[in-house]
PDB file of N, CA and C in Angstrom:
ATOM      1  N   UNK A   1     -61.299  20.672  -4.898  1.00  0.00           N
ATOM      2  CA  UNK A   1     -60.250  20.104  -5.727  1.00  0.00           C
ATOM      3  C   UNK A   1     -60.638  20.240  -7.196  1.00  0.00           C
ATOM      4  N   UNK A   2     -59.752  20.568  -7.946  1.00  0.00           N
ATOM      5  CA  UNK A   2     -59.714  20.294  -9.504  1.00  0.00           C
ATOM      6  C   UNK A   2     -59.303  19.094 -10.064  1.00  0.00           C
ATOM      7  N   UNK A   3     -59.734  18.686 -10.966  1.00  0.00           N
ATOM      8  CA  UNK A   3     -59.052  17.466 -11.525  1.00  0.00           C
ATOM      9  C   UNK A   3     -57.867  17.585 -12.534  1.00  0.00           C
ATOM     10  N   UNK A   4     -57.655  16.906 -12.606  1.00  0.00           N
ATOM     11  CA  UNK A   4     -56.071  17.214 -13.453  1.00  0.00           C
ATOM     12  C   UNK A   4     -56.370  17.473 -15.349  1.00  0.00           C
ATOM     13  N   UNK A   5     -57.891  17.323 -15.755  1.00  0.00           N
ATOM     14  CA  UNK A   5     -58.498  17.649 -16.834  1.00  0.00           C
ATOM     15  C   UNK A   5     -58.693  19.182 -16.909  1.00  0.00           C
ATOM     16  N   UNK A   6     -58.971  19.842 -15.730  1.00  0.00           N
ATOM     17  CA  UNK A   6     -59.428  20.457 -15.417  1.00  0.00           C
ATOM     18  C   UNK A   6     -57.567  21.645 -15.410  1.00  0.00           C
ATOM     19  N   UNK A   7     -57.131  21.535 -14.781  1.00  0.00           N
ATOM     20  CA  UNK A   7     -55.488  21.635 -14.241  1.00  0.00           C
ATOM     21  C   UNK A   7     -54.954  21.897 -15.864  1.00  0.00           C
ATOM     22  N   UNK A   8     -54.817  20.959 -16.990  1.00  0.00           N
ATOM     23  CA  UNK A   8     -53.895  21.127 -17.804  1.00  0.00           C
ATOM     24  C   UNK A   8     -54.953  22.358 -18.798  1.00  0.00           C
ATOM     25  N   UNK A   9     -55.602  23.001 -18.764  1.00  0.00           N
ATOM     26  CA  UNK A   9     -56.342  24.002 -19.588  1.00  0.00           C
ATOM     27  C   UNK A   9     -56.092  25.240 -19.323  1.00  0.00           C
ATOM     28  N   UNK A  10     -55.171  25.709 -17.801  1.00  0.00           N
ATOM     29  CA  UNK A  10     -54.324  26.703 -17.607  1.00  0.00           C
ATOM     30  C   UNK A  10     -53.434  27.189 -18.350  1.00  0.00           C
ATOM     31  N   UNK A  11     -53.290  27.910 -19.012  1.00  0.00           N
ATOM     32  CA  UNK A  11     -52.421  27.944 -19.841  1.00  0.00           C
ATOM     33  C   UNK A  11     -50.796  28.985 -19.919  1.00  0.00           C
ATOM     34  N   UNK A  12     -49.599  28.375 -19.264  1.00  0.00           N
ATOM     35  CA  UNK A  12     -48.353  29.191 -18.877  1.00  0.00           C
ATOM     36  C   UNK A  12     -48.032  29.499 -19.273  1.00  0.00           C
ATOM     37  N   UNK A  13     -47.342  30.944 -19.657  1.00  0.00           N
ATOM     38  CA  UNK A  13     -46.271  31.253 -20.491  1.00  0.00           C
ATOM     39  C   UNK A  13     -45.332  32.373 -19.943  1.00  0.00           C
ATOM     40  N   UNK A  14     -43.695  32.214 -19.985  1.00  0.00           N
ATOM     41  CA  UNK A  14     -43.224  33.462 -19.916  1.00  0.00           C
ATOM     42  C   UNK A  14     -43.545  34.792 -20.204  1.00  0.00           C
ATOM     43  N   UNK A  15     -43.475  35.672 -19.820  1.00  0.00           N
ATOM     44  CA  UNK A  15     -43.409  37.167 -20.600  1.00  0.00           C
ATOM     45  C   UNK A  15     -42.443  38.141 -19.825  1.00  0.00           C
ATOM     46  N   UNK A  16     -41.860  39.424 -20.323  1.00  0.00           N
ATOM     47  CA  UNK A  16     -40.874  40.098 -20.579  1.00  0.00           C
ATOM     48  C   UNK A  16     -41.808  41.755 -20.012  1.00  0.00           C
ATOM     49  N   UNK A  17     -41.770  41.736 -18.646  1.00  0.00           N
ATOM     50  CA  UNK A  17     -42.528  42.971 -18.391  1.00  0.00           C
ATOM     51  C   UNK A  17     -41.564  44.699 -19.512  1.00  0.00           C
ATOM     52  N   UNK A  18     -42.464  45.131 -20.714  1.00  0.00           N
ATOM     53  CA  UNK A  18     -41.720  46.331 -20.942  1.00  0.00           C
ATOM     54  C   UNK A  18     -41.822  47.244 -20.779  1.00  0.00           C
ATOM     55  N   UNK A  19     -43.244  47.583 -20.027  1.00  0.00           N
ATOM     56  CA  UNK A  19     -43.685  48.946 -19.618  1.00  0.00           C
ATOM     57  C   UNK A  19     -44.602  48.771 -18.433  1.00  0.00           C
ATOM     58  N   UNK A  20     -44.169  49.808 -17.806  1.00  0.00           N
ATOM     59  CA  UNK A  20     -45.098  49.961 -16.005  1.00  0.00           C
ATOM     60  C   UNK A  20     -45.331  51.071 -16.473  1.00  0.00           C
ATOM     61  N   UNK A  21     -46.747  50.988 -15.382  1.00  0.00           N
ATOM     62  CA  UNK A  21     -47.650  52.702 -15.453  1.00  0.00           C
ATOM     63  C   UNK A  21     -48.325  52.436 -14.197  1.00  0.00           C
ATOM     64  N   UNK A  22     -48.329  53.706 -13.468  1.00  0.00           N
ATOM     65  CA  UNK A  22     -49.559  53.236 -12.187  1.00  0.00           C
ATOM     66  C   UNK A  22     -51.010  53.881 -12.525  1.00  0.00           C
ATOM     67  N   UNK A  23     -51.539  53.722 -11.613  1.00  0.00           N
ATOM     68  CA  UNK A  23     -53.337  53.783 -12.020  1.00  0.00           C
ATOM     69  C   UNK A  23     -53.667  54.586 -11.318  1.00  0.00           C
ATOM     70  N   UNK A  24     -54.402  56.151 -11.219  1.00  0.00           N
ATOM     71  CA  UNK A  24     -54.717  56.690 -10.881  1.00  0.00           C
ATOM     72  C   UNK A  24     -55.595  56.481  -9.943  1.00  0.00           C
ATOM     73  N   UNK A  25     -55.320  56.584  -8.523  1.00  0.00           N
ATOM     74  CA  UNK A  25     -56.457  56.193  -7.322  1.00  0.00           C
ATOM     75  C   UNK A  25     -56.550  54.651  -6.848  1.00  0.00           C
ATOM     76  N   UNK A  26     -55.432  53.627  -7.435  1.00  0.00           N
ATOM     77  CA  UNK A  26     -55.171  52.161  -7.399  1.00  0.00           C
ATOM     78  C   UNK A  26     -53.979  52.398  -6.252  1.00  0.00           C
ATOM     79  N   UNK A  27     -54.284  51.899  -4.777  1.00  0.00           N
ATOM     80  CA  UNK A  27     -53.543  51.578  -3.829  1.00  0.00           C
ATOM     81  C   UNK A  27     -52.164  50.303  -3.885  1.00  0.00           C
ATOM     82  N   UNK A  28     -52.993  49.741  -4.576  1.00  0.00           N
ATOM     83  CA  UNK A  28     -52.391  48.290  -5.063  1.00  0.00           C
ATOM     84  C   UNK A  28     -52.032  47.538  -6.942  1.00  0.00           C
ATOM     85  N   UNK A  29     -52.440  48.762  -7.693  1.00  0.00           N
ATOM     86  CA  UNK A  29     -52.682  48.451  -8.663  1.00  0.00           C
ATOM     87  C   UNK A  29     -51.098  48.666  -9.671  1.00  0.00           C
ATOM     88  N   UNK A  30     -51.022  48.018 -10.105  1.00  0.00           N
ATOM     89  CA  UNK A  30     -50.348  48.485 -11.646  1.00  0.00           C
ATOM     90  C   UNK A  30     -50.651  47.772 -13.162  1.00  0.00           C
ATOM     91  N   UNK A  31     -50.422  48.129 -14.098  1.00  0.00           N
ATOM     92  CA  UNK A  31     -50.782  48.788 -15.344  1.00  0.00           C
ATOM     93  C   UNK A  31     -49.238  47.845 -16.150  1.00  0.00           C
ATOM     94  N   UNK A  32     -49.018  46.701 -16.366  1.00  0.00           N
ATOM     95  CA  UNK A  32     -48.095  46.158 -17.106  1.00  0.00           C
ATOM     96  C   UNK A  32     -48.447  45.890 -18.293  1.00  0.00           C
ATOM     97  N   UNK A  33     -47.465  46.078 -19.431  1.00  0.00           N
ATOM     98  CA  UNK A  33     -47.349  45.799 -20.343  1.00  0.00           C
ATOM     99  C   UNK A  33     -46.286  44.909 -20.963  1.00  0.00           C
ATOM    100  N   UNK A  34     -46.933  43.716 -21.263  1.00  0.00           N
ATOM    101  CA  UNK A  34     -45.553  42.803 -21.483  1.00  0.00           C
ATOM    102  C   UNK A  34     -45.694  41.699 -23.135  1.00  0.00           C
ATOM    103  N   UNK A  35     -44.419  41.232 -23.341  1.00  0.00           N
ATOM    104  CA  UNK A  35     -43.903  40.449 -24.458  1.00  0.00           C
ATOM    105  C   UNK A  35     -44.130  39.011 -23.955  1.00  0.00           C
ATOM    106  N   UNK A  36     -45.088  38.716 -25.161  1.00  0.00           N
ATOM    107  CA  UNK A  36     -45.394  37.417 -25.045  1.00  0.00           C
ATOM    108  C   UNK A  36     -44.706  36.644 -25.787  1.00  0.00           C
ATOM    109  N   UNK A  37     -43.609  37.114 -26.722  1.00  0.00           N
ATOM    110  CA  UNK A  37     -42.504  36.565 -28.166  1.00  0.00           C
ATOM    111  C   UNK A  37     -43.695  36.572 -29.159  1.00  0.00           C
ATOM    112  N   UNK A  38     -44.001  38.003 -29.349  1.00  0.00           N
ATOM    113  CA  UNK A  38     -44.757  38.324 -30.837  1.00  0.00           C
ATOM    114  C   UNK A  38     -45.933  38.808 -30.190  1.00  0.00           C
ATOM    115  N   UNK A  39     -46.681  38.498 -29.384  1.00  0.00           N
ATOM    116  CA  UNK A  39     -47.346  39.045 -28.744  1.00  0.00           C
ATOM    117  C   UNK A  39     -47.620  39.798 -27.728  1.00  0.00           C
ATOM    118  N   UNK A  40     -48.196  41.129 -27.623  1.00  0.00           N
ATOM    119  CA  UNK A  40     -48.215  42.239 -26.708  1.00  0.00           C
ATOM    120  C   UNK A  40     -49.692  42.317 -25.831  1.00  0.00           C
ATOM    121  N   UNK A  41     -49.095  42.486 -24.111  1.00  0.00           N
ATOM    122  CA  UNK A  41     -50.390  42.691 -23.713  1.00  0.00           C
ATOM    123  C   UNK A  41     -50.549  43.511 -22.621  1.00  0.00           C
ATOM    124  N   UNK A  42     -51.849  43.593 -21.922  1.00  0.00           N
ATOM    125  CA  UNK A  42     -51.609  44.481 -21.128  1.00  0.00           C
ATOM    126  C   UNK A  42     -51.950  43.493 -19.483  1.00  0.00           C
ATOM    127  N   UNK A  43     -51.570  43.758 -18.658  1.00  0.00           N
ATOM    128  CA  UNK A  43     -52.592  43.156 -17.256  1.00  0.00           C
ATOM    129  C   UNK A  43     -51.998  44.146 -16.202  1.00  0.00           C
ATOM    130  N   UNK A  44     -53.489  43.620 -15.677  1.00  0.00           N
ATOM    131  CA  UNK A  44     -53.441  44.540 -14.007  1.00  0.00           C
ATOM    132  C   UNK A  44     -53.237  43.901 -13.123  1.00  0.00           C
ATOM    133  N   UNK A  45     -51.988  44.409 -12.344  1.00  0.00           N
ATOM    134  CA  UNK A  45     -51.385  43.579 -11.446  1.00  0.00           C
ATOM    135  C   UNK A  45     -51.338  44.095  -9.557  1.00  0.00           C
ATOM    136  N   UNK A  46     -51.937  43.386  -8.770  1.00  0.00           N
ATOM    137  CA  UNK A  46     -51.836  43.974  -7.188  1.00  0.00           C
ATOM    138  C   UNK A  46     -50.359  43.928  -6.566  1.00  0.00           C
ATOM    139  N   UNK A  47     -49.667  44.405  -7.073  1.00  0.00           N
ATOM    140  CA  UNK A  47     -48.311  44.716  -6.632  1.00  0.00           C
ATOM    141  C   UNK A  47     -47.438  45.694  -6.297  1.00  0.00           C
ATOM    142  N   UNK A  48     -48.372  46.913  -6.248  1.00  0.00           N
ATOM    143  CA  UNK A  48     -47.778  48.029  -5.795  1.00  0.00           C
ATOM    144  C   UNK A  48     -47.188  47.944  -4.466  1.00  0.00           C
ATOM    145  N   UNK A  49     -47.572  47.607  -3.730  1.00  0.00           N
ATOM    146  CA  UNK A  49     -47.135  48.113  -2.439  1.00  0.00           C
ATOM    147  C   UNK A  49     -45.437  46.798  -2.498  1.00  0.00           C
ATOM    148  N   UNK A  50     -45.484  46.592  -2.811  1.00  0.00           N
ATOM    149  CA  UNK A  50     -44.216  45.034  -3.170  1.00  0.00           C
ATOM    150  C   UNK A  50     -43.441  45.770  -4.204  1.00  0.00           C
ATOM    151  N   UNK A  51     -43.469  46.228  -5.309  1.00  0.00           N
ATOM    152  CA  UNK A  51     -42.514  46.653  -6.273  1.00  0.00           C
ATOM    153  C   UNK A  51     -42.653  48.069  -6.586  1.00  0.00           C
ATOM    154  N   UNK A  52     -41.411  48.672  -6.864  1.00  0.00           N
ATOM    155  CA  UNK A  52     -41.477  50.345  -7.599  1.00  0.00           C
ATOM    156  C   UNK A  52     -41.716  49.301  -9.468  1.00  0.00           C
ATOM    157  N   UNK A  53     -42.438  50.536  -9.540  1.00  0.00           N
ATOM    158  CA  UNK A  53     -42.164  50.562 -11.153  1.00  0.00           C
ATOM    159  C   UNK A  53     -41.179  50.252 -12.105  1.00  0.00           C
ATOM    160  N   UNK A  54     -40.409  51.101 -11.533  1.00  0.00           N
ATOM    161  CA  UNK A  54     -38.949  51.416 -12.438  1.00  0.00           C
ATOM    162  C   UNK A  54     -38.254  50.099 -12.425  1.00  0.00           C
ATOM    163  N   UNK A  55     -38.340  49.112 -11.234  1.00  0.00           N
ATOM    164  CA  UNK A  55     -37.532  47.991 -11.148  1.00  0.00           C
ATOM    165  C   UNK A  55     -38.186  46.750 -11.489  1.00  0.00           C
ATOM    166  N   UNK A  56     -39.210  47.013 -12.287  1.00  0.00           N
ATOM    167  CA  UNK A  56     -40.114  45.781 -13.085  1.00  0.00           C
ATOM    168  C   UNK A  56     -39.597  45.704 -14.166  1.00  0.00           C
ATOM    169  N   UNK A  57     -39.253  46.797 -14.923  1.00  0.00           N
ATOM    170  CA  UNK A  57     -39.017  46.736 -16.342  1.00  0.00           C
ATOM    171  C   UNK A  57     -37.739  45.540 -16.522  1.00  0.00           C
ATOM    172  N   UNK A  58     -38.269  44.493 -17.855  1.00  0.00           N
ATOM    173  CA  UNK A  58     -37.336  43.689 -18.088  1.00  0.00           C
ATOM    174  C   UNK A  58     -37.454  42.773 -17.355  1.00  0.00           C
ATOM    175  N   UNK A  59     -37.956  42.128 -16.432  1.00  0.00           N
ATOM    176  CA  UNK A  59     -38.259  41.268 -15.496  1.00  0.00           C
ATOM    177  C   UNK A  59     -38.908  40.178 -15.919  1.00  0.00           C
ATOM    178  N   UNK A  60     -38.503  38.844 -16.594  1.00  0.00           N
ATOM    179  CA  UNK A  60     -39.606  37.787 -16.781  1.00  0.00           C
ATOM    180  C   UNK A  60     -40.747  37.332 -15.201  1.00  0.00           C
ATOM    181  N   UNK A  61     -41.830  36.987 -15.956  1.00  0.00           N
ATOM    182  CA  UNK A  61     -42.614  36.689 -15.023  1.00  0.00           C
ATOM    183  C   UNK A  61     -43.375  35.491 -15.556  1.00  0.00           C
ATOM    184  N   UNK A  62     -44.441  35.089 -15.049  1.00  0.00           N
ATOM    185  CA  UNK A  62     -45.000  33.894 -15.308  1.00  0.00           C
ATOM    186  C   UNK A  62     -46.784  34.760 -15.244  1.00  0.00           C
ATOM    187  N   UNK A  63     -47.002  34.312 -16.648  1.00  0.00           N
ATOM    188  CA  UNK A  63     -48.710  34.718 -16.704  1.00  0.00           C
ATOM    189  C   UNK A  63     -49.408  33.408 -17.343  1.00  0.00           C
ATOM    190  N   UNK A  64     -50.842  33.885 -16.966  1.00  0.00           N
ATOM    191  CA  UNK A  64     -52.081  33.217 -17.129  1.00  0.00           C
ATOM    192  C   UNK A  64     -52.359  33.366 -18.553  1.00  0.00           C
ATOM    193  N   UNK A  65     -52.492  32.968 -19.442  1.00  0.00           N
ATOM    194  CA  UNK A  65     -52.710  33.840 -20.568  1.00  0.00           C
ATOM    195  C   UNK A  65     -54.007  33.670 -21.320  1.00  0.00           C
ATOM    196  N   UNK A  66     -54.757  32.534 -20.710  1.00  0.00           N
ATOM    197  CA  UNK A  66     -55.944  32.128 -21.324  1.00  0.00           C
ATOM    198  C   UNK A  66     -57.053  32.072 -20.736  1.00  0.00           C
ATOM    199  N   UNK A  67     -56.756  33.759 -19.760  1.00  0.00           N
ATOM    200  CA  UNK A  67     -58.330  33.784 -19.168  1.00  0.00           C
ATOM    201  C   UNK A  67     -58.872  34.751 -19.944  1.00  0.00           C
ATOM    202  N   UNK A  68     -60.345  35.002 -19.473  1.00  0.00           N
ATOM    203  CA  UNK A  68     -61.221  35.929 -20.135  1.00  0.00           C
ATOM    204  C   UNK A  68     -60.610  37.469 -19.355  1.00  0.00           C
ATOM    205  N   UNK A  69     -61.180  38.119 -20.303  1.00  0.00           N
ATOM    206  CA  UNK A  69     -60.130  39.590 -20.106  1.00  0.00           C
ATOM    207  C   UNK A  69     -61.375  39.807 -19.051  1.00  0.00           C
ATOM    208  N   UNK A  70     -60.808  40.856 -17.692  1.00  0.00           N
ATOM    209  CA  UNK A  70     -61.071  41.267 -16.395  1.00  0.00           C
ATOM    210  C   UNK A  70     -61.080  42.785 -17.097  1.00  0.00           C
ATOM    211  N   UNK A  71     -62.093  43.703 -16.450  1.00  0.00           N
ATOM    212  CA  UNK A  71     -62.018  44.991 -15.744  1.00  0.00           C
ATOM    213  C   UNK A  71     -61.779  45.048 -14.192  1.00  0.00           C
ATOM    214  N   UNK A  72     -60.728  45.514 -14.268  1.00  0.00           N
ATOM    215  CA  UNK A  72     -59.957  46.189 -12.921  1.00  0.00           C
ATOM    216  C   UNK A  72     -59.589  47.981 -12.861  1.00  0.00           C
ATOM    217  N   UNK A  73     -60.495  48.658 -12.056  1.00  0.00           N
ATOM    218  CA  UNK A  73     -60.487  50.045 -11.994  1.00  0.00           C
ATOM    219  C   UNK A  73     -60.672  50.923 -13.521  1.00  0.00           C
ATOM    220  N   UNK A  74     -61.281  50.368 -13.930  1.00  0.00           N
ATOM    221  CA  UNK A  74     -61.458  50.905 -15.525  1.00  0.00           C
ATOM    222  C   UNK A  74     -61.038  50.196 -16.544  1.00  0.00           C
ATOM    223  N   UNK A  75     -59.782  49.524 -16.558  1.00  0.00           N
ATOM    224  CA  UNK A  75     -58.829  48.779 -17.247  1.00  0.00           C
ATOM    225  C   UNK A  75     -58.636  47.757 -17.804  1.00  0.00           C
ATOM    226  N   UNK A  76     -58.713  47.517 -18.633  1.00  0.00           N
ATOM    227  CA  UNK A  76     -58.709  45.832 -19.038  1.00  0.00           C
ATOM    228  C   UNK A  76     -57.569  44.816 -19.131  1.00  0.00           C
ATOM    229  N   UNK A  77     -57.703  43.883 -17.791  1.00  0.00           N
ATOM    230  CA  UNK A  77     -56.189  42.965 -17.950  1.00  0.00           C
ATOM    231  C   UNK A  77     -56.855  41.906 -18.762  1.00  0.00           C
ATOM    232  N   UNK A  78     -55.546  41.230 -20.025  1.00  0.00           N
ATOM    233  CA  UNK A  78     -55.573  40.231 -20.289  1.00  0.00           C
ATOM    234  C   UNK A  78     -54.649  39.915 -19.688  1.00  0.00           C
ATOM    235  N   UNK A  79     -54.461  38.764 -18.837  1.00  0.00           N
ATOM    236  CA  UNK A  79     -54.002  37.747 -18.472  1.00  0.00           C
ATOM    237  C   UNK A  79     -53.935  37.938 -16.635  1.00  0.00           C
ATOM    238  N   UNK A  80     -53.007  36.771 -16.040  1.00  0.00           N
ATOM    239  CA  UNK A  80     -52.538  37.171 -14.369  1.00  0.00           C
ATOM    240  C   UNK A  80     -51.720  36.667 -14.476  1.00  0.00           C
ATOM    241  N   UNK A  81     -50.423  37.250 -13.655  1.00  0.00           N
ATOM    242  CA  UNK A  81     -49.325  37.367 -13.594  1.00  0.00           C
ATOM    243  C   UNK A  81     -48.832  36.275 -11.983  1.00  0.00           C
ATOM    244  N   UNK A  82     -48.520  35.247 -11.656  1.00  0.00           N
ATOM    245  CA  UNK A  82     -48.116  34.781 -10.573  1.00  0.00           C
ATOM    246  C   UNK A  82     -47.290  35.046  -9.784  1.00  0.00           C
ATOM    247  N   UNK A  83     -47.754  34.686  -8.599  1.00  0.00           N
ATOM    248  CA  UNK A  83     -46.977  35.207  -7.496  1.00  0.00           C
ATOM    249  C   UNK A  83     -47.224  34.399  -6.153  1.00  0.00           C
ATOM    250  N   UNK A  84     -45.648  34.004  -5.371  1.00  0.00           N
ATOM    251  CA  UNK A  84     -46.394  34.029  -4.051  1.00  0.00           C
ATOM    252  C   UNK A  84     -46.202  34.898  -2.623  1.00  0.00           C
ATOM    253  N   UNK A  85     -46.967  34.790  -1.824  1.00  0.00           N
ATOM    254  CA  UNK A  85     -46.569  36.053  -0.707  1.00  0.00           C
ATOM    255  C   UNK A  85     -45.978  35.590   0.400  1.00  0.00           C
ATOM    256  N   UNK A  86     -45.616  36.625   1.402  1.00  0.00           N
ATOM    257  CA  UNK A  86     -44.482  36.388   2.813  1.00  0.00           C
ATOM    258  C   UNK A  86     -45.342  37.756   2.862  1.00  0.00           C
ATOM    259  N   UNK A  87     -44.640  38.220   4.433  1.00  0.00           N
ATOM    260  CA  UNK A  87     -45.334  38.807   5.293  1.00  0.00           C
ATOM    261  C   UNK A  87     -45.168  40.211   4.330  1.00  0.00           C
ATOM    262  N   UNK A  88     -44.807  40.399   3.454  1.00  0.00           N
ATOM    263  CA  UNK A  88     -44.379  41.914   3.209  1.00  0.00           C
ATOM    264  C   UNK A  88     -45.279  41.707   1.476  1.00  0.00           C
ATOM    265  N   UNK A  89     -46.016  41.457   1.293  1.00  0.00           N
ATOM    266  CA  UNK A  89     -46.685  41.319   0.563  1.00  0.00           C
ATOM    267  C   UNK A  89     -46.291  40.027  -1.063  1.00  0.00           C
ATOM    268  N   UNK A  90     -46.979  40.544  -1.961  1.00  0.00           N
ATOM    269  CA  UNK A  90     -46.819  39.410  -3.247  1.00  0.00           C
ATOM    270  C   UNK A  90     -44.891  39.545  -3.681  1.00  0.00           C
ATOM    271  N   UNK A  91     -44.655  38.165  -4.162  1.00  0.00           N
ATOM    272  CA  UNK A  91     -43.388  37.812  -4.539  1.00  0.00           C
ATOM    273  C   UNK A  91     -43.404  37.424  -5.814  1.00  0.00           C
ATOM    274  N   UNK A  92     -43.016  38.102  -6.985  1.00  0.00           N
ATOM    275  CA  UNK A  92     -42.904  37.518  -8.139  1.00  0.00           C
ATOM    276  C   UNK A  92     -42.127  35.877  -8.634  1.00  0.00           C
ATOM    277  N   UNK A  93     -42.969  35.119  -9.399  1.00  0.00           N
ATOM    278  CA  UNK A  93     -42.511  34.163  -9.268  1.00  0.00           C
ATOM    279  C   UNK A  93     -41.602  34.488 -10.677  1.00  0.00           C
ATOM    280  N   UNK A  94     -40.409  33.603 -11.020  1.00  0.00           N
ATOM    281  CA  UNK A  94     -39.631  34.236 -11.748  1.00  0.00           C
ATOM    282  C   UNK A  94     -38.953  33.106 -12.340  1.00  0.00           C
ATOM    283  N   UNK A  95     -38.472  33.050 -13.470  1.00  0.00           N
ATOM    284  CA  UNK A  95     -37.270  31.884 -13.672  1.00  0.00           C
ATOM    285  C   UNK A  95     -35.993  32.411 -13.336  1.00  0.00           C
ATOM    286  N   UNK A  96     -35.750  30.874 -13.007  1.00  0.00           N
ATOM    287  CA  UNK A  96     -33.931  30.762 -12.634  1.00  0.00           C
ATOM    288  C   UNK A  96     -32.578  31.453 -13.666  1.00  0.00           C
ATOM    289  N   UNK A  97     -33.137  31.627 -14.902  1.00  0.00           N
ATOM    290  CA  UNK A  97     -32.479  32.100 -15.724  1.00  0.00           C
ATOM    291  C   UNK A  97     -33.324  32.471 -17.016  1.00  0.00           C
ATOM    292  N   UNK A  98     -33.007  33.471 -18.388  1.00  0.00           N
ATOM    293  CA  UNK A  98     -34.139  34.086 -18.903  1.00  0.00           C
ATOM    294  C   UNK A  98     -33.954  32.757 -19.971  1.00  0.00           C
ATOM    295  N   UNK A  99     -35.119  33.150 -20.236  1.00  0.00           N
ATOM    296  CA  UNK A  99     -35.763  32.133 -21.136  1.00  0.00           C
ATOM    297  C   UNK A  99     -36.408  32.905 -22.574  1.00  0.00           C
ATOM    298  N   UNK A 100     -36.727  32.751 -23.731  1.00  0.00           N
ATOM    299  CA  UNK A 100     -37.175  33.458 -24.311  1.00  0.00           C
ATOM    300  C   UNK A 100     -38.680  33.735 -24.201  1.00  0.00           C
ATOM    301  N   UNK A 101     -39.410  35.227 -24.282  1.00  0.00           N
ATOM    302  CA  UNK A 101     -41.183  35.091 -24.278  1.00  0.00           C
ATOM    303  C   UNK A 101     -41.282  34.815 -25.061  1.00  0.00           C
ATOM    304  N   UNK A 102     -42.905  34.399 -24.536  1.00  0.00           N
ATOM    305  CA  UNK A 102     -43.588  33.451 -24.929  1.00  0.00           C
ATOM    306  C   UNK A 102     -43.544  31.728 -24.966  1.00  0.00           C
ATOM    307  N   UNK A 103     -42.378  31.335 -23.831  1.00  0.00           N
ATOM    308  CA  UNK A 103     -41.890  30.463 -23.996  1.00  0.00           C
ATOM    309  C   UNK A 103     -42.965  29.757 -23.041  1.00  0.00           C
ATOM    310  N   UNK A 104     -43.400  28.521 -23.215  1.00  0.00           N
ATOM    311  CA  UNK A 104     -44.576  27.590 -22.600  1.00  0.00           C
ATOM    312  C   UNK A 104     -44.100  26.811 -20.955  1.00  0.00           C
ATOM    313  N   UNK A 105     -44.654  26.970 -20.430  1.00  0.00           N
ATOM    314  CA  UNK A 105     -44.254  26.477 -18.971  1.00  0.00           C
ATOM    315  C   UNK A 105     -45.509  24.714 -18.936  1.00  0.00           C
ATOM    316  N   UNK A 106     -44.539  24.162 -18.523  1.00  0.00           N
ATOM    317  CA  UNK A 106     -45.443  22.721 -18.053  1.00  0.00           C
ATOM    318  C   UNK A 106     -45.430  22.610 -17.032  1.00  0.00           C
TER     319      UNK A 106
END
């Protein structure tokens, strides 16, 4: 268990996926680039086998934004992107309606 001190140092925010790329030799990998409202970033996301490319673009999502940057297959993600899964792999978690990036989730 975490404590709830522990819990509020996560830090949420919308973002605005604007560019997909896949990763050379990544089964599961992709290469997002998204709008944080002024801020641009990159993360590596295990969602290939769940989404084409082409149908990410423009898509709010919900990221991590205040972890330490990861190497994944060469690459450097800042942030993680949430999700939950069903039998057919990861499910983007998403808002009900768009919101502006960078907008703060509680």
């Amino acid at each position: 268990m975490i404590t709830y001190d522990d819990f509020i140092k996560v830090e949420l925010k919308i973002a605005k996926i604007v560019e997909v790329e896949e990763i050379v030799g990544a089964e599961k990998l992709l290469k997002l680039k998204i709008d944080l409202g002024g801020e641009k970033r990159q993360i590596v996301a295990g969602i290939k086998k769940a989404y084409q490319a082409k149908d990410l673009i423009g898509k709010e999502i919900v990221v991590v934004v205040n972890l330490e940057p990861r190497m994944m297959m060469g690459i450097e993600s800042n942030g993680m992107l949430l999700a939950a899964s069903d039998d057919n792999g990861p499910v983007l978690l998403i808002p009900d309606k768009e919101v502006p990036p960078g907008s703060g989730i509680k």
